[in-house]
N, C-alpha and C. Protein backbone atom coordinates (compact mmCIF):
# COMPACT_ATOMS: atom_id res chain seq x y z
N UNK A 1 -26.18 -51.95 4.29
CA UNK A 1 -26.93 -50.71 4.21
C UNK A 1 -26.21 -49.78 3.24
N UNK A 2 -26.68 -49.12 2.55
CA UNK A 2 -26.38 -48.01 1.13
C UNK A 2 -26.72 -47.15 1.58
N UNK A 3 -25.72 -46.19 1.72
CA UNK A 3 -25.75 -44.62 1.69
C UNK A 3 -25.87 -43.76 0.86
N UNK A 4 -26.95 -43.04 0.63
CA UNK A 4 -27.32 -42.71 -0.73
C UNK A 4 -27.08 -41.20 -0.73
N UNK A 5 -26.79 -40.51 -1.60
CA UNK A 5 -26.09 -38.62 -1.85
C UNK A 5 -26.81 -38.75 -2.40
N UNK A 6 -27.20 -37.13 -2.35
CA UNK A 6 -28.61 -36.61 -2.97
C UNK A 6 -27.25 -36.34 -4.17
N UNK A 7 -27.99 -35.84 -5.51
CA UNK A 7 -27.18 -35.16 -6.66
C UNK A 7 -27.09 -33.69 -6.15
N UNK A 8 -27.09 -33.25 -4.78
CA UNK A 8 -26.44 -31.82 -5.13
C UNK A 8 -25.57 -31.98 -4.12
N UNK A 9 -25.17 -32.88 -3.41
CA UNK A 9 -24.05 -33.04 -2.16
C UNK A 9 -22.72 -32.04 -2.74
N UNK A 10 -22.62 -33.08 -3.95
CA UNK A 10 -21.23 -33.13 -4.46
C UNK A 10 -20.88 -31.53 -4.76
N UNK A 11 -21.99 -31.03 -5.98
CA UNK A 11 -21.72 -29.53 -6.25
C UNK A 11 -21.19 -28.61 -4.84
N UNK A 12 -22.41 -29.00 -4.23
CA UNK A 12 -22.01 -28.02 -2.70
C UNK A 12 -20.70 -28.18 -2.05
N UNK A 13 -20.78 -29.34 -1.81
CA UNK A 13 -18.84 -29.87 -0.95
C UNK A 13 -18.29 -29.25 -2.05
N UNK A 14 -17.94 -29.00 -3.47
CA UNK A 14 -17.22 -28.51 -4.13
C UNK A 14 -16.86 -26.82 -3.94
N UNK A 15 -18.49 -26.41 -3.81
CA UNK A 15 -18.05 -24.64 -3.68
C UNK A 15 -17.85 -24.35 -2.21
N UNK A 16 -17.95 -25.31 -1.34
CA UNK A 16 -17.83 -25.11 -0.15
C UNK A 16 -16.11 -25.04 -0.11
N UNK A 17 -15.10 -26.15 -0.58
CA UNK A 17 -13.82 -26.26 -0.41
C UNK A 17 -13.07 -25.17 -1.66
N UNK A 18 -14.43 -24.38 -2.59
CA UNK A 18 -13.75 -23.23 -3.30
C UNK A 18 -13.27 -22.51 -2.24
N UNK A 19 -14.32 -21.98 -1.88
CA UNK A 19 -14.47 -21.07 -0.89
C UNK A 19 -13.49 -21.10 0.58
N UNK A 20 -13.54 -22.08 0.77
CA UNK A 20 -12.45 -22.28 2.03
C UNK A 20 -10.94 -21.91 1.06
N UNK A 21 -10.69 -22.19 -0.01
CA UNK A 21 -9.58 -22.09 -0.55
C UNK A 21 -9.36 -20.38 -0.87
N UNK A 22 -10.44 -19.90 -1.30
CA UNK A 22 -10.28 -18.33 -1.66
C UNK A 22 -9.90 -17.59 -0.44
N UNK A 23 -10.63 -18.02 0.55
CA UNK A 23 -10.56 -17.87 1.97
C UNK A 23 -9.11 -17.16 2.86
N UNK A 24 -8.47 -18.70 2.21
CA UNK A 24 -7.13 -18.88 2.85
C UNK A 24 -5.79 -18.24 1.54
N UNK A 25 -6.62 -17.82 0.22
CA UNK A 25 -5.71 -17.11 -0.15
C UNK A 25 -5.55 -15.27 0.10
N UNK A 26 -6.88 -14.98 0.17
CA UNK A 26 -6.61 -14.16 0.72
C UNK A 26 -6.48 -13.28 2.20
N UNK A 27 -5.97 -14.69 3.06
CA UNK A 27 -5.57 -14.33 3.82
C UNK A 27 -3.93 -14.23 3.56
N UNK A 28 -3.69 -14.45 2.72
CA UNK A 28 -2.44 -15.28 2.26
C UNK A 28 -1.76 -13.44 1.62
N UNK A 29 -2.77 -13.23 0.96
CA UNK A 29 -2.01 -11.99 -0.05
C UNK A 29 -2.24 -10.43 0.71
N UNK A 30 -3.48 -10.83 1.89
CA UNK A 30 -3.40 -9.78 2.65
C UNK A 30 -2.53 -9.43 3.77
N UNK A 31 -1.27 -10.61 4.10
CA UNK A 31 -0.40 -10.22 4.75
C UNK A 31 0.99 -10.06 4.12
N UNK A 32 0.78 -9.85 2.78
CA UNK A 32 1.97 -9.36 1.58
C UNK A 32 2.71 -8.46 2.36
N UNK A 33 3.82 -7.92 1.94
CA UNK A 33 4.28 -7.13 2.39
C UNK A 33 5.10 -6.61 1.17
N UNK A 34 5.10 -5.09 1.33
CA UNK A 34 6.04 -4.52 -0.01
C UNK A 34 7.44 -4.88 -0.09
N UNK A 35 8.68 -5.23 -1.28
CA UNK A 35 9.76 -5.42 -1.00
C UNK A 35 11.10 -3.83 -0.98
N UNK A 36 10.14 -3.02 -1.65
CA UNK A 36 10.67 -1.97 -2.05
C UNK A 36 9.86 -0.67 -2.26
N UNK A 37 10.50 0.16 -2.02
CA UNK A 37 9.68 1.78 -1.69
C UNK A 37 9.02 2.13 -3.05
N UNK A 38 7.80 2.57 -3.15
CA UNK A 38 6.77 2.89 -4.19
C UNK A 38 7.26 4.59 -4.66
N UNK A 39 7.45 4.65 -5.77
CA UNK A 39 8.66 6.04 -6.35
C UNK A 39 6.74 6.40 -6.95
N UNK A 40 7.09 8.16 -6.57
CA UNK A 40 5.41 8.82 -6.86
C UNK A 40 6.14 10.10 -7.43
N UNK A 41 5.38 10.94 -8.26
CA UNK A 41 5.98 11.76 -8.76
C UNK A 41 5.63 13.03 -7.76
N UNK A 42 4.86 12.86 -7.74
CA UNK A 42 4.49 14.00 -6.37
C UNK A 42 4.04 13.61 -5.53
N UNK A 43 4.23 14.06 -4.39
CA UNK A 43 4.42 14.29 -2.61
C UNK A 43 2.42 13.51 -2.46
N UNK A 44 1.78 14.71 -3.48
CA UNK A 44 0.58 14.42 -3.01
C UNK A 44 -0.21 13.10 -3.60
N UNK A 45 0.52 12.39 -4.56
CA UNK A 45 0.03 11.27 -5.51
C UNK A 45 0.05 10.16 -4.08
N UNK A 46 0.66 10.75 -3.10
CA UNK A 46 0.96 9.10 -1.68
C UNK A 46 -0.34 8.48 -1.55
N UNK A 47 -1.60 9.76 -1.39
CA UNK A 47 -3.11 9.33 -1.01
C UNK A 47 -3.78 8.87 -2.10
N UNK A 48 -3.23 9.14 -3.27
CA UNK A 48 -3.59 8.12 -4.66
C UNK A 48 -3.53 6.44 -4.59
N UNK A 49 -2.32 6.34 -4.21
CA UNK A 49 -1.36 5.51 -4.67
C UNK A 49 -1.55 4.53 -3.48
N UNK A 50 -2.01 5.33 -2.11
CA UNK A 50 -1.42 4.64 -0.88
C UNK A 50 -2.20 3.10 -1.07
N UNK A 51 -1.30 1.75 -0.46
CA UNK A 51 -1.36 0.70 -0.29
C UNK A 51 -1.48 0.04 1.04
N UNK A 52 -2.42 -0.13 1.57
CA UNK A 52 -1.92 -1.01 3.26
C UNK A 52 -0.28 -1.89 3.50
N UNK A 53 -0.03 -2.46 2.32
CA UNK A 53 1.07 -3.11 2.24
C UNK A 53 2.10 -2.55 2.15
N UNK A 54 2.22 -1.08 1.48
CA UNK A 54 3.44 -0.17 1.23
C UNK A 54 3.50 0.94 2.67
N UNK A 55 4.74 0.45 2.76
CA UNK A 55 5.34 1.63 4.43
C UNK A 55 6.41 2.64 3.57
N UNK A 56 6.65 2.82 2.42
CA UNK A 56 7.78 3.68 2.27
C UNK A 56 7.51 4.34 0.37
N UNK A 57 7.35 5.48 0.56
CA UNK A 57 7.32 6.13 -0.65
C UNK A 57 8.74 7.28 -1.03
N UNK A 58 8.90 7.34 -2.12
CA UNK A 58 9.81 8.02 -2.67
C UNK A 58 9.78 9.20 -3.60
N UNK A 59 9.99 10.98 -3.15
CA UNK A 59 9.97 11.22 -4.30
C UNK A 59 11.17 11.85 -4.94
N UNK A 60 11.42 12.08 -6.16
CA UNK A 60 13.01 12.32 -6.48
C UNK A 60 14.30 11.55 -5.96
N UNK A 61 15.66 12.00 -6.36
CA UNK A 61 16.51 11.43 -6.43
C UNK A 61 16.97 11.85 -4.80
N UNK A 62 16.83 10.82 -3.97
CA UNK A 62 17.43 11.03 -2.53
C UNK A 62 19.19 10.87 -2.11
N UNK A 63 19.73 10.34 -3.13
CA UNK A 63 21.01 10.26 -2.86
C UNK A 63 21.42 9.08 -2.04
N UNK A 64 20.76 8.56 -1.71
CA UNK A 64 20.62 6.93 -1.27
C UNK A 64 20.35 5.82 -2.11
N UNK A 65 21.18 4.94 -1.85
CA UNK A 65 20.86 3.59 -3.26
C UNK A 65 19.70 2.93 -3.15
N UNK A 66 18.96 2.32 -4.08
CA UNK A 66 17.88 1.70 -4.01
C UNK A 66 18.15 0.31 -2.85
N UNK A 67 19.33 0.01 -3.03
CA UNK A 67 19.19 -1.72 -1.68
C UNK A 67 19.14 -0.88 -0.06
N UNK A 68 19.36 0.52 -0.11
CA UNK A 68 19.22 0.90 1.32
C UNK A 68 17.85 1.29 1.85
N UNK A 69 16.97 2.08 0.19
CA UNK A 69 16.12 2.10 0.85
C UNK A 69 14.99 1.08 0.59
N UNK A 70 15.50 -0.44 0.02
CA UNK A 70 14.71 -1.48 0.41
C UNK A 70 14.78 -2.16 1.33
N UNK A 71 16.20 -1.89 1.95
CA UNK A 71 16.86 -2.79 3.54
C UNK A 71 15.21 -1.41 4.48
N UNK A 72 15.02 0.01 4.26
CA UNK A 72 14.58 0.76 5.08
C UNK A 72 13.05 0.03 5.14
N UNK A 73 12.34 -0.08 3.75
CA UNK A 73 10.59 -0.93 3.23
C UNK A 73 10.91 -2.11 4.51
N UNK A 74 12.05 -2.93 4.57
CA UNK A 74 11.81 -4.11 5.21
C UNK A 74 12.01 -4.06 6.76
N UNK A 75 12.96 -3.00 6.96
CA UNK A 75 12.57 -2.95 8.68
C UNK A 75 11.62 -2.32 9.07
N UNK A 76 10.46 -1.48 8.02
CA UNK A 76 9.55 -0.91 8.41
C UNK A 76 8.71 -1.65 8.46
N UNK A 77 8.40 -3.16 7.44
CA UNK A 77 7.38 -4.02 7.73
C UNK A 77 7.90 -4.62 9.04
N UNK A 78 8.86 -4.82 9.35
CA UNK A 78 9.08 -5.64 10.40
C UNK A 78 8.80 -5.07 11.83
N UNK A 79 9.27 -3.66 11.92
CA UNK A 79 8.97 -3.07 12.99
C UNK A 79 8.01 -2.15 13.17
N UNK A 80 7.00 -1.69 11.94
CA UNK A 80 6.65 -0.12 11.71
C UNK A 80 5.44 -0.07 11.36
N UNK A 81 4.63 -1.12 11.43
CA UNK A 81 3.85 -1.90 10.58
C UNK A 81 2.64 -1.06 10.61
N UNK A 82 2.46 0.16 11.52
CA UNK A 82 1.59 1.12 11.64
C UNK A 82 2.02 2.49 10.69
N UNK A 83 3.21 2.32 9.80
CA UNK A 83 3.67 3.69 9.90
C UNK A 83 3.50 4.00 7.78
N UNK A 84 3.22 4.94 7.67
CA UNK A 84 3.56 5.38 6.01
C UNK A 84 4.82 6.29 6.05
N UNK A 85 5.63 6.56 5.37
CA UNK A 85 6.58 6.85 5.51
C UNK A 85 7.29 7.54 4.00
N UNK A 86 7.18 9.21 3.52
CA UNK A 86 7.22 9.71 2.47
C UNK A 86 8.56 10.34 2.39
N UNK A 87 9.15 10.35 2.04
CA UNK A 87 10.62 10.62 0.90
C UNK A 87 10.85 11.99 0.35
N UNK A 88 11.27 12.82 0.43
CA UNK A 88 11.07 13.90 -0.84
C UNK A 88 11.80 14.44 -0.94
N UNK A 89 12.51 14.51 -2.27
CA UNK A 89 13.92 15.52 -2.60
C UNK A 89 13.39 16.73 -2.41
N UNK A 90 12.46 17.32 -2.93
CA UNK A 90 12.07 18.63 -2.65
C UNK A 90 10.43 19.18 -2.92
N UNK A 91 10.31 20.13 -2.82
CA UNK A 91 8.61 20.59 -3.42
C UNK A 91 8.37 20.77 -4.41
N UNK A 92 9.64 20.87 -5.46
CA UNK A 92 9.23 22.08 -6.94
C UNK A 92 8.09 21.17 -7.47
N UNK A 93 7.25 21.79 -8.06
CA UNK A 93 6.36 21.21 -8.50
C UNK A 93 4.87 20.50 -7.87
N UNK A 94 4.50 20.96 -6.50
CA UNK A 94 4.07 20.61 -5.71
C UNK A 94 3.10 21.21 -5.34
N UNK A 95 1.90 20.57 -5.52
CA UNK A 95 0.20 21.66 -5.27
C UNK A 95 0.04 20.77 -4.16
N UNK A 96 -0.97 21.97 -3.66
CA UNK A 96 -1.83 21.29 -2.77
C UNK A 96 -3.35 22.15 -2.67
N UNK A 97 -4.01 21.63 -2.37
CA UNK A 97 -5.54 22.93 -2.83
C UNK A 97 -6.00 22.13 -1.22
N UNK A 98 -6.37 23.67 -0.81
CA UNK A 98 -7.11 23.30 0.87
C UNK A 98 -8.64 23.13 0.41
N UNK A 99 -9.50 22.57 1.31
CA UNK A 99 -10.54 22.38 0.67
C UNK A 99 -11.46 23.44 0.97
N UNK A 100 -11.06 24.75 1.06
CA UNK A 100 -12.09 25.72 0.52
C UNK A 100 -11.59 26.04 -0.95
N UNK A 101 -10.39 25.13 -1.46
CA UNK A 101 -10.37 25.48 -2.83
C UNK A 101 -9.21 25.93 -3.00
N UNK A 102 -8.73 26.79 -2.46
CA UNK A 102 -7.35 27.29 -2.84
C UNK A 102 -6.40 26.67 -3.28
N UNK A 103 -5.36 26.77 -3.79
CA UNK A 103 -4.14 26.39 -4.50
C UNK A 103 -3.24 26.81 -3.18
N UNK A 104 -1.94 26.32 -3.16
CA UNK A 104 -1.00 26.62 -2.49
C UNK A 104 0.02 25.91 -3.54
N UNK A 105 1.28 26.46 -3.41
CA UNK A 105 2.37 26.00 -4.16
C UNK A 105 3.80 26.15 -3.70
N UNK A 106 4.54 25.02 -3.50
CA UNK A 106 5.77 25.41 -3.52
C UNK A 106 6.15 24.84 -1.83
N UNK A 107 7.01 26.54 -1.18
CA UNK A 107 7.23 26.32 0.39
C UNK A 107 5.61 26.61 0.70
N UNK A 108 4.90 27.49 0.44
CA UNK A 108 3.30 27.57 1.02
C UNK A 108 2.92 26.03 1.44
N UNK A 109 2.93 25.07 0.22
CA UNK A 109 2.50 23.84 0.03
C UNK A 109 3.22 23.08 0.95
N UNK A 110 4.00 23.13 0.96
CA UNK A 110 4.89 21.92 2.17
C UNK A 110 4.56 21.97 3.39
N UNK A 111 4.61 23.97 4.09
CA UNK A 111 4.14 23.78 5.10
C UNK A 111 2.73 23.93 5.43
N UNK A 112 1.77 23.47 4.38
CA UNK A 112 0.30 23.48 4.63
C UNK A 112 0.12 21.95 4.80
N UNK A 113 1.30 20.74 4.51
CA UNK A 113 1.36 19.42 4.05
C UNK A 113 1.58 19.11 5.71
N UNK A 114 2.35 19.78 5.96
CA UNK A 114 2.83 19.54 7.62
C UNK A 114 1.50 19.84 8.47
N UNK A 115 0.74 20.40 8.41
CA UNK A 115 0.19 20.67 9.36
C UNK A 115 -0.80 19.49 9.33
């Protein structure tokens, strides 16, 4: 007895095992994890910038070496895995506009950032 394939078996089993493959890569790249803290020039660029994969942002010179605060990126994926986590030498330079519009700047801005 002969088992006969239609001519579109093959195409299909083909995009079928694409697809299982795209599948499993991005399951693959969606559990990436950052190795090192994402450096932003301002405080407010985090909601630009922000990444599901990145737990630790940086801004300015913290006085801490870069391997400490990549030892900090990696216990935060490991333990923190809910958490964003922002850095900041200081405010100079630092807007923030509330959304009736206003500007705030400076200490105004930081503690309008806190709330």
């Amino acid at each position: 007895m002969k088992i006969m394939r239609s001519a579109g078996a093959v195409p299909a089993l083909t995009r079928v095992l694409h697809l299982a493959l795209l599948a499993v890569l991005l399951l693959f790249i969606s559990g990436a994890r950052a190795a090192e803290p994402l450096v932003v020039n301002q405080a407010t660029d985090v909601v630009r910038q922000w990444q599901p994969e990145q737990r630790l942002y940086v801004k300015g010179d913290l006085g801490v070496s870069a391997a400490a605060l990549a030892d900090l990126e990696t216990w935060l994926d490991q333990n923190a895995t809910n958490w964003t986590v922002v850095l900041v030498e200081n405010a100079a330079n630092e807007r923030y506009t509330r959304r009736r519009g206003s500007d705030l700047q400076r200490r105004r801005s930081r503690r309008a950032c806190a709330r």
